[in-house]
C-alpha atoms as a PDB file:
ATOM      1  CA  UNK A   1     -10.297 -17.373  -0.047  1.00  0.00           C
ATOM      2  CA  UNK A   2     -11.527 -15.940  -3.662  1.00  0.00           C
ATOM      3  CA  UNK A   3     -13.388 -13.293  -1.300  1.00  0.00           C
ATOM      4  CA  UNK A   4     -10.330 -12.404   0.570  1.00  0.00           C
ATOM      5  CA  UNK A   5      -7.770 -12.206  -2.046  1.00  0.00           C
ATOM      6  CA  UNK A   6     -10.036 -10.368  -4.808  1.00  0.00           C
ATOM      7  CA  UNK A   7     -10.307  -8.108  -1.791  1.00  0.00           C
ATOM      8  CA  UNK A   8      -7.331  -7.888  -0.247  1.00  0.00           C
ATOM      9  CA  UNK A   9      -7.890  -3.892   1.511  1.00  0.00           C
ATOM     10  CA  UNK A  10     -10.995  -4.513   2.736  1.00  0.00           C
ATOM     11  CA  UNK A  11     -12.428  -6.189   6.027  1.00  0.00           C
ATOM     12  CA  UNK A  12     -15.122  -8.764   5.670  1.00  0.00           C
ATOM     13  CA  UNK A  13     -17.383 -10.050   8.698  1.00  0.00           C
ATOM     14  CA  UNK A  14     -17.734 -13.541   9.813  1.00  0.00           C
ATOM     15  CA  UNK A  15     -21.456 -13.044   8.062  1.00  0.00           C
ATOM     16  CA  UNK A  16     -20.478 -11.563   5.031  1.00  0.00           C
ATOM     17  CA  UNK A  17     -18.044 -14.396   4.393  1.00  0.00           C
ATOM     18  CA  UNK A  18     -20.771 -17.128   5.754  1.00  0.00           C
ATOM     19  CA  UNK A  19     -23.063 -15.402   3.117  1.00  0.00           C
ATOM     20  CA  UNK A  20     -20.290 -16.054   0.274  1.00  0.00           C
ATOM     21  CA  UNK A  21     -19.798 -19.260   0.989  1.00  0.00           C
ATOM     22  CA  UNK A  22     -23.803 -20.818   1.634  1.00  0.00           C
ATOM     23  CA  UNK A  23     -24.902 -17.926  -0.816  1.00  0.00           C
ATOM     24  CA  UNK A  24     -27.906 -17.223   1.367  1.00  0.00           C
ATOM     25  CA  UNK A  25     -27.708 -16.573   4.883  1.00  0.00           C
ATOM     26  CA  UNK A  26     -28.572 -14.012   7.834  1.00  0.00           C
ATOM     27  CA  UNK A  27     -28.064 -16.548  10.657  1.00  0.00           C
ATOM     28  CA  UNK A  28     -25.227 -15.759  13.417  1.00  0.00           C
ATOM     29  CA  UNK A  29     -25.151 -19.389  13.813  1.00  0.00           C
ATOM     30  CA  UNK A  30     -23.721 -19.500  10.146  1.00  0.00           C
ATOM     31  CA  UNK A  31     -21.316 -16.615  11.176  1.00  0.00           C
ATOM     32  CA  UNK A  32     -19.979 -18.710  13.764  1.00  0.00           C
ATOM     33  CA  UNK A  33     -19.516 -21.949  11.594  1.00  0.00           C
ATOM     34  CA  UNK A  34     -17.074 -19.267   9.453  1.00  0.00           C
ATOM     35  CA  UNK A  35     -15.594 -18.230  12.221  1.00  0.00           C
ATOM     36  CA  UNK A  36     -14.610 -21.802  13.268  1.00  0.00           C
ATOM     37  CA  UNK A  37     -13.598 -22.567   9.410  1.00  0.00           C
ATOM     38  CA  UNK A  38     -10.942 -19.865   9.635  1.00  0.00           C
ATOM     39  CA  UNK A  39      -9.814 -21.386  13.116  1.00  0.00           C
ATOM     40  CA  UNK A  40      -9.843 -24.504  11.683  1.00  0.00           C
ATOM     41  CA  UNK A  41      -7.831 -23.409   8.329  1.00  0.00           C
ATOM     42  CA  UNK A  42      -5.421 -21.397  10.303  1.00  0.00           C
ATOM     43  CA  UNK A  43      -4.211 -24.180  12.696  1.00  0.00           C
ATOM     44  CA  UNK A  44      -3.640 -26.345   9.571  1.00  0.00           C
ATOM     45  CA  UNK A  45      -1.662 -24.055   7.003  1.00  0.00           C
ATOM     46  CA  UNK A  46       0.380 -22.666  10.307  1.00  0.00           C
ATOM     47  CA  UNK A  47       0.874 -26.503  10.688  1.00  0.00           C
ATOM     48  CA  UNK A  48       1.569 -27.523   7.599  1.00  0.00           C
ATOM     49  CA  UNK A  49       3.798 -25.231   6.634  1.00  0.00           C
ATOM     50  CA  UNK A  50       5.672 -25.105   9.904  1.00  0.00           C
ATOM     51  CA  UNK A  51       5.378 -21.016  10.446  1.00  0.00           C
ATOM     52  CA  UNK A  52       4.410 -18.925  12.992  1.00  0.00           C
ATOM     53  CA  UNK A  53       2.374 -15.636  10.976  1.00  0.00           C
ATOM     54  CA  UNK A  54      -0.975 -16.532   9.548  1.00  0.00           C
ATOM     55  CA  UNK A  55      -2.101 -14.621   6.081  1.00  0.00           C
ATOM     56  CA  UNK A  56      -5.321 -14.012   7.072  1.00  0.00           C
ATOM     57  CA  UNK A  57      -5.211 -10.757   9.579  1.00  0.00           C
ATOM     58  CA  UNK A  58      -8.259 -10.871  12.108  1.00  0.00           C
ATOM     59  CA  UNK A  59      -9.443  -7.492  13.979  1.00  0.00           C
ATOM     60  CA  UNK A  60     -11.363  -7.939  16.718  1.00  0.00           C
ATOM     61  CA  UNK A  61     -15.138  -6.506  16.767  1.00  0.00           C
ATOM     62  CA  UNK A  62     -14.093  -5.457  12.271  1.00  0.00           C
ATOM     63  CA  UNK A  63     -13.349  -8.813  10.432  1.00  0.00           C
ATOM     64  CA  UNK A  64     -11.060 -10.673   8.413  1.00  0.00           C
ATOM     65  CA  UNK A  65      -8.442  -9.564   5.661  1.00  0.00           C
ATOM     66  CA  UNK A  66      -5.706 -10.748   3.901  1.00  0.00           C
ATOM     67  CA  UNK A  67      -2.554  -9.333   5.391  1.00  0.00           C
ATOM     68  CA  UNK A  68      -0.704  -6.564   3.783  1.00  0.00           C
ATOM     69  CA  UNK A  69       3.168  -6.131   3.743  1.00  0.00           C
ATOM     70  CA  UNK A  70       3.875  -2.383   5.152  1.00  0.00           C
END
């Protein structure tokens, strides 16, 4: 989340956040585990807090971002 939110404009890949969060990686497999944590953290918070729009915005083939109010 630090990553995210200290860079709010910017897109990060499923790697690059894998790679914040083990420190050391270049495996896709690790890419995929982050990709699953998001999953994971998205189905809980949109649970939890009983809404319907996630925070964290997800473009297809770019990354992940925290959303930005237009």
């Amino acid at each position: 989340m630090n990553l995210l939110c200290e860079n709010k404009y910017k897109f990060f890949t499923p790697l690059e956040i894998a790679q914040e969060i083990l420190l050391d990686t270049k495996k896709d497999s690790d890419a995929n585990s982050a990709t699953q944590l998001i999953s994971r953290f998205k189905k809980k918070v949109l649970k939890s807090l009983n809404i319907d729009d996630f925070f964290i915005e997800n473009v297809y083939g770019v990354g992940y971002r925290i959303k930005t109010i237009n």
